[in-house]
PDB file of N, CA and C in Angstrom:
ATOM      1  N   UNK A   1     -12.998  -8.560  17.478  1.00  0.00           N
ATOM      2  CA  UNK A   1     -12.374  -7.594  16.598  1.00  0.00           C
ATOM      3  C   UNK A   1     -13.279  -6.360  16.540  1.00  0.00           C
ATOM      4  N   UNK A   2     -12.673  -5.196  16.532  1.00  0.00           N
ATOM      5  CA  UNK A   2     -13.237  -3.759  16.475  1.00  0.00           C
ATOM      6  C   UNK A   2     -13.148  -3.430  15.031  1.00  0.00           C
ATOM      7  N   UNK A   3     -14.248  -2.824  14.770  1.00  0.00           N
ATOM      8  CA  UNK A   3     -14.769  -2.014  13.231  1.00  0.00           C
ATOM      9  C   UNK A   3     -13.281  -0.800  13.567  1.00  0.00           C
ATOM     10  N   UNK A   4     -12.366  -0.824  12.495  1.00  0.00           N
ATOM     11  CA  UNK A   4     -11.664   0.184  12.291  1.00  0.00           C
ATOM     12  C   UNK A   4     -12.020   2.039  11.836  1.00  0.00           C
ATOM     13  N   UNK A   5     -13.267   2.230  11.497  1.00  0.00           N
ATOM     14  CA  UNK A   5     -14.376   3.212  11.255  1.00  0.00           C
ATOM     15  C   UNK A   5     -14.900   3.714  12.660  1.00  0.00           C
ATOM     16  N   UNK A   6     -15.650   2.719  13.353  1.00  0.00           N
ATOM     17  CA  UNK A   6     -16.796   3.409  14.153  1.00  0.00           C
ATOM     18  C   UNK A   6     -16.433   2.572  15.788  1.00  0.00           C
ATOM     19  N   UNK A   7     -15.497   1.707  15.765  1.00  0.00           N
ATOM     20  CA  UNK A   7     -14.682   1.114  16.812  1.00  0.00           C
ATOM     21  C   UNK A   7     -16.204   0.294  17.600  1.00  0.00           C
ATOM     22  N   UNK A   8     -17.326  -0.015  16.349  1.00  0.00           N
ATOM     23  CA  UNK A   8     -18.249  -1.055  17.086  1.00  0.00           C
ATOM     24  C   UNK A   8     -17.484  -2.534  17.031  1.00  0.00           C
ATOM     25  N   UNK A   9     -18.156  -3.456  18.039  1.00  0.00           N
ATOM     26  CA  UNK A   9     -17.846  -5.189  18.058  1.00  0.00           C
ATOM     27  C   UNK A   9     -17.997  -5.688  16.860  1.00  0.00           C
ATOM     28  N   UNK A  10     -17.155  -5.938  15.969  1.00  0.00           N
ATOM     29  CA  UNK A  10     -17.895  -7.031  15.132  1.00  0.00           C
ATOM     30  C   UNK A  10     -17.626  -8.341  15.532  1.00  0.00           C
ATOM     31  N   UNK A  11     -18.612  -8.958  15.115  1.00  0.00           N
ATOM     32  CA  UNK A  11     -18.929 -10.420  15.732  1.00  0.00           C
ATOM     33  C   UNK A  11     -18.175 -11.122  14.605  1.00  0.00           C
ATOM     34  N   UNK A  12     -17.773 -12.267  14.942  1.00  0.00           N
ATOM     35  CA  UNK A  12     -16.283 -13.292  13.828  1.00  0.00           C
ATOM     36  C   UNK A  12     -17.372 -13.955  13.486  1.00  0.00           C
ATOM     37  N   UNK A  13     -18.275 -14.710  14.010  1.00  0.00           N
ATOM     38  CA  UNK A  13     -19.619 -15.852  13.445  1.00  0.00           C
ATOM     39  C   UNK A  13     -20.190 -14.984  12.439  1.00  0.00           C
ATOM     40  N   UNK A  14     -20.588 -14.017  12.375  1.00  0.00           N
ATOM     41  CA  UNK A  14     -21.705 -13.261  11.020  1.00  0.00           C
ATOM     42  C   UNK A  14     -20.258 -13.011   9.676  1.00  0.00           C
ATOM     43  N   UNK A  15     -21.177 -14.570   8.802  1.00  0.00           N
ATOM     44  CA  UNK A  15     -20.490 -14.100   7.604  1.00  0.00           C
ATOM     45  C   UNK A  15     -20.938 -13.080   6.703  1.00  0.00           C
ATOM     46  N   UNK A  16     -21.802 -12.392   6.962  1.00  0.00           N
ATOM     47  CA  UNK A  16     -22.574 -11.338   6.089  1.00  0.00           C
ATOM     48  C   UNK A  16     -21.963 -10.252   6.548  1.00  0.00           C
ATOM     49  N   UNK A  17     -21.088  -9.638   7.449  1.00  0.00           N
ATOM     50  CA  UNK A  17     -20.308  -8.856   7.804  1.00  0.00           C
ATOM     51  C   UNK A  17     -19.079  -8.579   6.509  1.00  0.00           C
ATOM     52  N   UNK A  18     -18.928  -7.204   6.551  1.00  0.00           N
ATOM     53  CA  UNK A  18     -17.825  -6.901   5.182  1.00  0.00           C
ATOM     54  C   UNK A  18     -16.879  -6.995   6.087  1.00  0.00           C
ATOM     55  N   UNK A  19     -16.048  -7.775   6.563  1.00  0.00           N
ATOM     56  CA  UNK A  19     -14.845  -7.732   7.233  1.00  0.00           C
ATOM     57  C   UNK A  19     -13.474  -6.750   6.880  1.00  0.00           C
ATOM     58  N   UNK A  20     -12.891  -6.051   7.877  1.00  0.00           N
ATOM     59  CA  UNK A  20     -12.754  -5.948   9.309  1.00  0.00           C
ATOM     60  C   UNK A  20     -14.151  -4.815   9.713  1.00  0.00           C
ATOM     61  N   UNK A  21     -14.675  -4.695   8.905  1.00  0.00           N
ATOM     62  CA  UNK A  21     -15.963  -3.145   9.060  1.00  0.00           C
ATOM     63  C   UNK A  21     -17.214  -4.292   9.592  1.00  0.00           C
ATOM     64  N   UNK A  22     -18.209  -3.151  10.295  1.00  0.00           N
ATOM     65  CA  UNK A  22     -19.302  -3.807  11.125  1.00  0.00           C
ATOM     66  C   UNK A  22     -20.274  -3.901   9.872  1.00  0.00           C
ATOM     67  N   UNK A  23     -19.976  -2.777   9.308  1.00  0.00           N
ATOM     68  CA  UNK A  23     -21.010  -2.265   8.308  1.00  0.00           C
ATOM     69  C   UNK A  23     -20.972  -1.928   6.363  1.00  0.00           C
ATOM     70  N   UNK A  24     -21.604  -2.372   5.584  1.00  0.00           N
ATOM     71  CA  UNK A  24     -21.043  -1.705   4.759  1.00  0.00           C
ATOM     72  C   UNK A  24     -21.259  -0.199   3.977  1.00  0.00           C
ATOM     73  N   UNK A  25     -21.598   0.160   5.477  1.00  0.00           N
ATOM     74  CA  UNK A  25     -21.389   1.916   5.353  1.00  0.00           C
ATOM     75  C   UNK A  25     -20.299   1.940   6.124  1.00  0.00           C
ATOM     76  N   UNK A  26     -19.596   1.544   7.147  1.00  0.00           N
ATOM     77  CA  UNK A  26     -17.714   1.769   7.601  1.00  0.00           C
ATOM     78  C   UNK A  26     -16.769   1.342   6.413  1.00  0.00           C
ATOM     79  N   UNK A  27     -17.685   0.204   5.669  1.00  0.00           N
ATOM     80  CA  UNK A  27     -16.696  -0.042   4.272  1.00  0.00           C
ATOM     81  C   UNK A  27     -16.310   1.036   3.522  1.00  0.00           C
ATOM     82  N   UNK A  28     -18.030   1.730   3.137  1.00  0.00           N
ATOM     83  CA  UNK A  28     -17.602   2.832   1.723  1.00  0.00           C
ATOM     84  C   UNK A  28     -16.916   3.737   2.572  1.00  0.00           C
ATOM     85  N   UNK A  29     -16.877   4.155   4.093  1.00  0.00           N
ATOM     86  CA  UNK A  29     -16.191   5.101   4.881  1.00  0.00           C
ATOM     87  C   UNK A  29     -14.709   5.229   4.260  1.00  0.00           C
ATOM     88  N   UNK A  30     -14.553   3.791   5.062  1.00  0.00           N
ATOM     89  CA  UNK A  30     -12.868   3.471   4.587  1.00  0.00           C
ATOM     90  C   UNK A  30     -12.335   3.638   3.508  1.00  0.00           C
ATOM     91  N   UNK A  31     -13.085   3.273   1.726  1.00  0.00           N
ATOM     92  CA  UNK A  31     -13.351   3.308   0.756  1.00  0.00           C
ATOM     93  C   UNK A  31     -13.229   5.048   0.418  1.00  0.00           C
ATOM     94  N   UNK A  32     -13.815   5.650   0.584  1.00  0.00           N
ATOM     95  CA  UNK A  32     -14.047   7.226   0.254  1.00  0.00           C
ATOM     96  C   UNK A  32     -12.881   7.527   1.163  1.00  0.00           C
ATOM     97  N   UNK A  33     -12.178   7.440   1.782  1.00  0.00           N
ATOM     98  CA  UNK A  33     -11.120   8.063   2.356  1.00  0.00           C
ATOM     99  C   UNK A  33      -9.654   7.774   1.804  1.00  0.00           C
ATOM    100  N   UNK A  34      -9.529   6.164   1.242  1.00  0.00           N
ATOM    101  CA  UNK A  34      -8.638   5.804   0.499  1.00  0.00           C
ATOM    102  C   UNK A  34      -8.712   6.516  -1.271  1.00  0.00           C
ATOM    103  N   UNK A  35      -9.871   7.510  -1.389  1.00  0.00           N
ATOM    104  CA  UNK A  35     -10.147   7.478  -2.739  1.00  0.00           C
ATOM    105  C   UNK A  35      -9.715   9.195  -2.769  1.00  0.00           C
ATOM    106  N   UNK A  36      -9.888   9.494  -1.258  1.00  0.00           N
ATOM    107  CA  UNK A  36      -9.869  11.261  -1.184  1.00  0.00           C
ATOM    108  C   UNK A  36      -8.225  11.339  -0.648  1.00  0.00           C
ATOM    109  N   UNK A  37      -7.714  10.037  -0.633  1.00  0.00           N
ATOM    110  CA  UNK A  37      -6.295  10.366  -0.427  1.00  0.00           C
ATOM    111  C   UNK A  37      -5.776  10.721   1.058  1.00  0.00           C
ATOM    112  N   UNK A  38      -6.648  10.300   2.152  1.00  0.00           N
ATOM    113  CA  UNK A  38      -6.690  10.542   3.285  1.00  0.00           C
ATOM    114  C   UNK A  38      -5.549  10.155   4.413  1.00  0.00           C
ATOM    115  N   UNK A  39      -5.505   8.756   3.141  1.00  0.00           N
ATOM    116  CA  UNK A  39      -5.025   7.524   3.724  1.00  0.00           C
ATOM    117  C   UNK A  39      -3.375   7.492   3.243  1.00  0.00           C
ATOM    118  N   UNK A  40      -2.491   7.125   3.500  1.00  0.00           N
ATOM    119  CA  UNK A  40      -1.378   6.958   2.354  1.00  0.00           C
ATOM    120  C   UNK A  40       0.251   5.724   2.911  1.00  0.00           C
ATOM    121  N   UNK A  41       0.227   5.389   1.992  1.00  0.00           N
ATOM    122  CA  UNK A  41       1.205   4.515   2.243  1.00  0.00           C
ATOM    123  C   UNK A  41       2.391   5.370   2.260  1.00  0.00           C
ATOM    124  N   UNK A  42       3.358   4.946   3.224  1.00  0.00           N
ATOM    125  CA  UNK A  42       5.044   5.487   3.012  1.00  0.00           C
ATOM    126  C   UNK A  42       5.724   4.833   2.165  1.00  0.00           C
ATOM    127  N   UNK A  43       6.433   5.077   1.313  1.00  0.00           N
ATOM    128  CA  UNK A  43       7.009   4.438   0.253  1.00  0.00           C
ATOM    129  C   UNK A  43       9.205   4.924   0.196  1.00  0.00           C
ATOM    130  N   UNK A  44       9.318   4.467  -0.048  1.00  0.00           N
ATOM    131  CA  UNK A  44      11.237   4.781  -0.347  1.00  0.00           C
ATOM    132  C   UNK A  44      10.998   6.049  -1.621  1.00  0.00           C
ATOM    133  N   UNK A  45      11.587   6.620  -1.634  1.00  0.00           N
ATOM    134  CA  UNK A  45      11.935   7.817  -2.225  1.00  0.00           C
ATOM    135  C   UNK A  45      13.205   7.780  -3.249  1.00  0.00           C
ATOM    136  N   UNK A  46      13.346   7.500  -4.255  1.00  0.00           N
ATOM    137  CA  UNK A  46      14.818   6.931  -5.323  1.00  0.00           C
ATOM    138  C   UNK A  46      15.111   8.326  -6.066  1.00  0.00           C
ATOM    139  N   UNK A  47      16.150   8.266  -5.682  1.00  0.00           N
ATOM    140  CA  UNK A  47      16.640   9.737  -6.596  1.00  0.00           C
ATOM    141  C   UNK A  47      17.013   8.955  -7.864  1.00  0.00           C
ATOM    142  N   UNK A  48      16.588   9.938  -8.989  1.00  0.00           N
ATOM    143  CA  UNK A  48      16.693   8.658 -10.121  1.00  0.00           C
ATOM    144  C   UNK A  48      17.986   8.954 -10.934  1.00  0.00           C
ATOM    145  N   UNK A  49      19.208  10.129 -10.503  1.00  0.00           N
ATOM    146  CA  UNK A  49      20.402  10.432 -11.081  1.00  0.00           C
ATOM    147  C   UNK A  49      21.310   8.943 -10.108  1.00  0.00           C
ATOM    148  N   UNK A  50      20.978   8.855  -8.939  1.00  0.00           N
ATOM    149  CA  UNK A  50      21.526   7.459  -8.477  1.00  0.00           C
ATOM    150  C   UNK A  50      21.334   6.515  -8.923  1.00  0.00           C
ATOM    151  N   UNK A  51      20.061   6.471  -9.664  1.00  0.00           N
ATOM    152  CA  UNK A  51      19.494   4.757 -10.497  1.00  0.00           C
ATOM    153  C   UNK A  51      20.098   4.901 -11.756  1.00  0.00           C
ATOM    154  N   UNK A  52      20.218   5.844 -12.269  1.00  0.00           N
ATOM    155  CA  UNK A  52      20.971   5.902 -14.112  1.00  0.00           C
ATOM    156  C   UNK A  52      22.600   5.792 -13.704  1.00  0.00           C
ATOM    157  N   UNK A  53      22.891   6.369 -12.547  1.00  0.00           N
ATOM    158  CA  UNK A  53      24.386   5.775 -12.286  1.00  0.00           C
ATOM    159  C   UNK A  53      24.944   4.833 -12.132  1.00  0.00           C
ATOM    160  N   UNK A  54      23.532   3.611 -11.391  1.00  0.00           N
ATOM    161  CA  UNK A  54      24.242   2.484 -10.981  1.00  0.00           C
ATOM    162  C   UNK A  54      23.456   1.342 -12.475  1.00  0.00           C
ATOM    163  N   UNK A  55      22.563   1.953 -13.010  1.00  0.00           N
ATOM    164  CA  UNK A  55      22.472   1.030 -14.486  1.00  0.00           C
ATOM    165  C   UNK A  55      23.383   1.519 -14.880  1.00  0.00           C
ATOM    166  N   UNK A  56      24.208   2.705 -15.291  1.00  0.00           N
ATOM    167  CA  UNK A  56      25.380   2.607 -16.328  1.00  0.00           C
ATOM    168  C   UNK A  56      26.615   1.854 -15.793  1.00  0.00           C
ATOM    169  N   UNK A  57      27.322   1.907 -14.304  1.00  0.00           N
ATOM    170  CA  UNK A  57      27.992   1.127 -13.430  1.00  0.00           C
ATOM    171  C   UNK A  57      28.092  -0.506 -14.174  1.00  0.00           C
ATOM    172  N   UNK A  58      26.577  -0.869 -13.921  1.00  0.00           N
ATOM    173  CA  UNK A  58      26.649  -1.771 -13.954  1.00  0.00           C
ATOM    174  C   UNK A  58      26.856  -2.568 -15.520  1.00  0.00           C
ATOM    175  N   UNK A  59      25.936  -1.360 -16.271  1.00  0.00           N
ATOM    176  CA  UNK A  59      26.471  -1.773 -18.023  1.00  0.00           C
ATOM    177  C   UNK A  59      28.200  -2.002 -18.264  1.00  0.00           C
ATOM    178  N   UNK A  60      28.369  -0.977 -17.655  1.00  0.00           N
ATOM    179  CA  UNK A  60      30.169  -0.855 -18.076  1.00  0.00           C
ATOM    180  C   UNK A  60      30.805  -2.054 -17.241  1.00  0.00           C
ATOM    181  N   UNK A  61      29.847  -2.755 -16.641  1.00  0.00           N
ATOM    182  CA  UNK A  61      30.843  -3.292 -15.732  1.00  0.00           C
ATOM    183  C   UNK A  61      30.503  -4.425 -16.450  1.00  0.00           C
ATOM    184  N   UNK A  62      29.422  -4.646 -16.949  1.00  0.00           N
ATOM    185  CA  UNK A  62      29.054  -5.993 -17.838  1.00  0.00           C
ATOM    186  C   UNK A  62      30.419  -6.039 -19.319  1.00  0.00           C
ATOM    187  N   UNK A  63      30.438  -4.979 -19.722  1.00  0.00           N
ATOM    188  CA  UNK A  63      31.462  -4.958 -21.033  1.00  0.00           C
ATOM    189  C   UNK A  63      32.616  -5.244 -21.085  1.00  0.00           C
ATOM    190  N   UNK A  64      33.101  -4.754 -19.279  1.00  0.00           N
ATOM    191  CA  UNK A  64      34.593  -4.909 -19.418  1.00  0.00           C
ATOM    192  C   UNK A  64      34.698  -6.760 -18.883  1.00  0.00           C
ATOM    193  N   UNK A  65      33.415  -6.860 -18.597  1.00  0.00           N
ATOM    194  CA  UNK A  65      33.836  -8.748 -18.862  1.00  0.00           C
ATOM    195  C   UNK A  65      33.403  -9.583 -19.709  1.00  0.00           C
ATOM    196  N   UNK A  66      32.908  -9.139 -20.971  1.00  0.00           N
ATOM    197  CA  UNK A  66      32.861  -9.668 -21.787  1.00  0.00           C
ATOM    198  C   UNK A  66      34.039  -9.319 -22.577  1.00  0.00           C
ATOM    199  N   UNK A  67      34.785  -7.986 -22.143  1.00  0.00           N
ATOM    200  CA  UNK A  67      36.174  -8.202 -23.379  1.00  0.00           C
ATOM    201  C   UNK A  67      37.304  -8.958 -22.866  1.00  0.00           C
TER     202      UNK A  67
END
């Protein structure tokens, strides 16, 4: 397995290794980059006039079977 930071070997036998990093200076690397926002997950995007439409949908739709 390759250090995702500095693309050195890390060895799988050394448990003193911060895994997947060689080092734990590629750790705080990785670390300070997730913190400076470098990094970012893609996420779904919800328009939220579609989410209050389909909770009220679904309220009204609860009422007309309970009457």
């Amino acid at each position: 397995m390759r250090c995702p930071i500095c693309g050195k070997e890390v060895a799988s036998d050394n448990q003193n290794a911060p895994k997947p990093f060689c080092s734990n200076r590629c750790q705080m690397i990785d670390m300070k980059r997730w913190l400076n926002e470098e990094y970012s997950i893609e996420t779904l995007r919800l328009d939220v006039d579609e989410i209050e439409k389909a909770i009220l949908d679904t309220e009204l739709g609860e009422r007309q079977i309970e009457e």
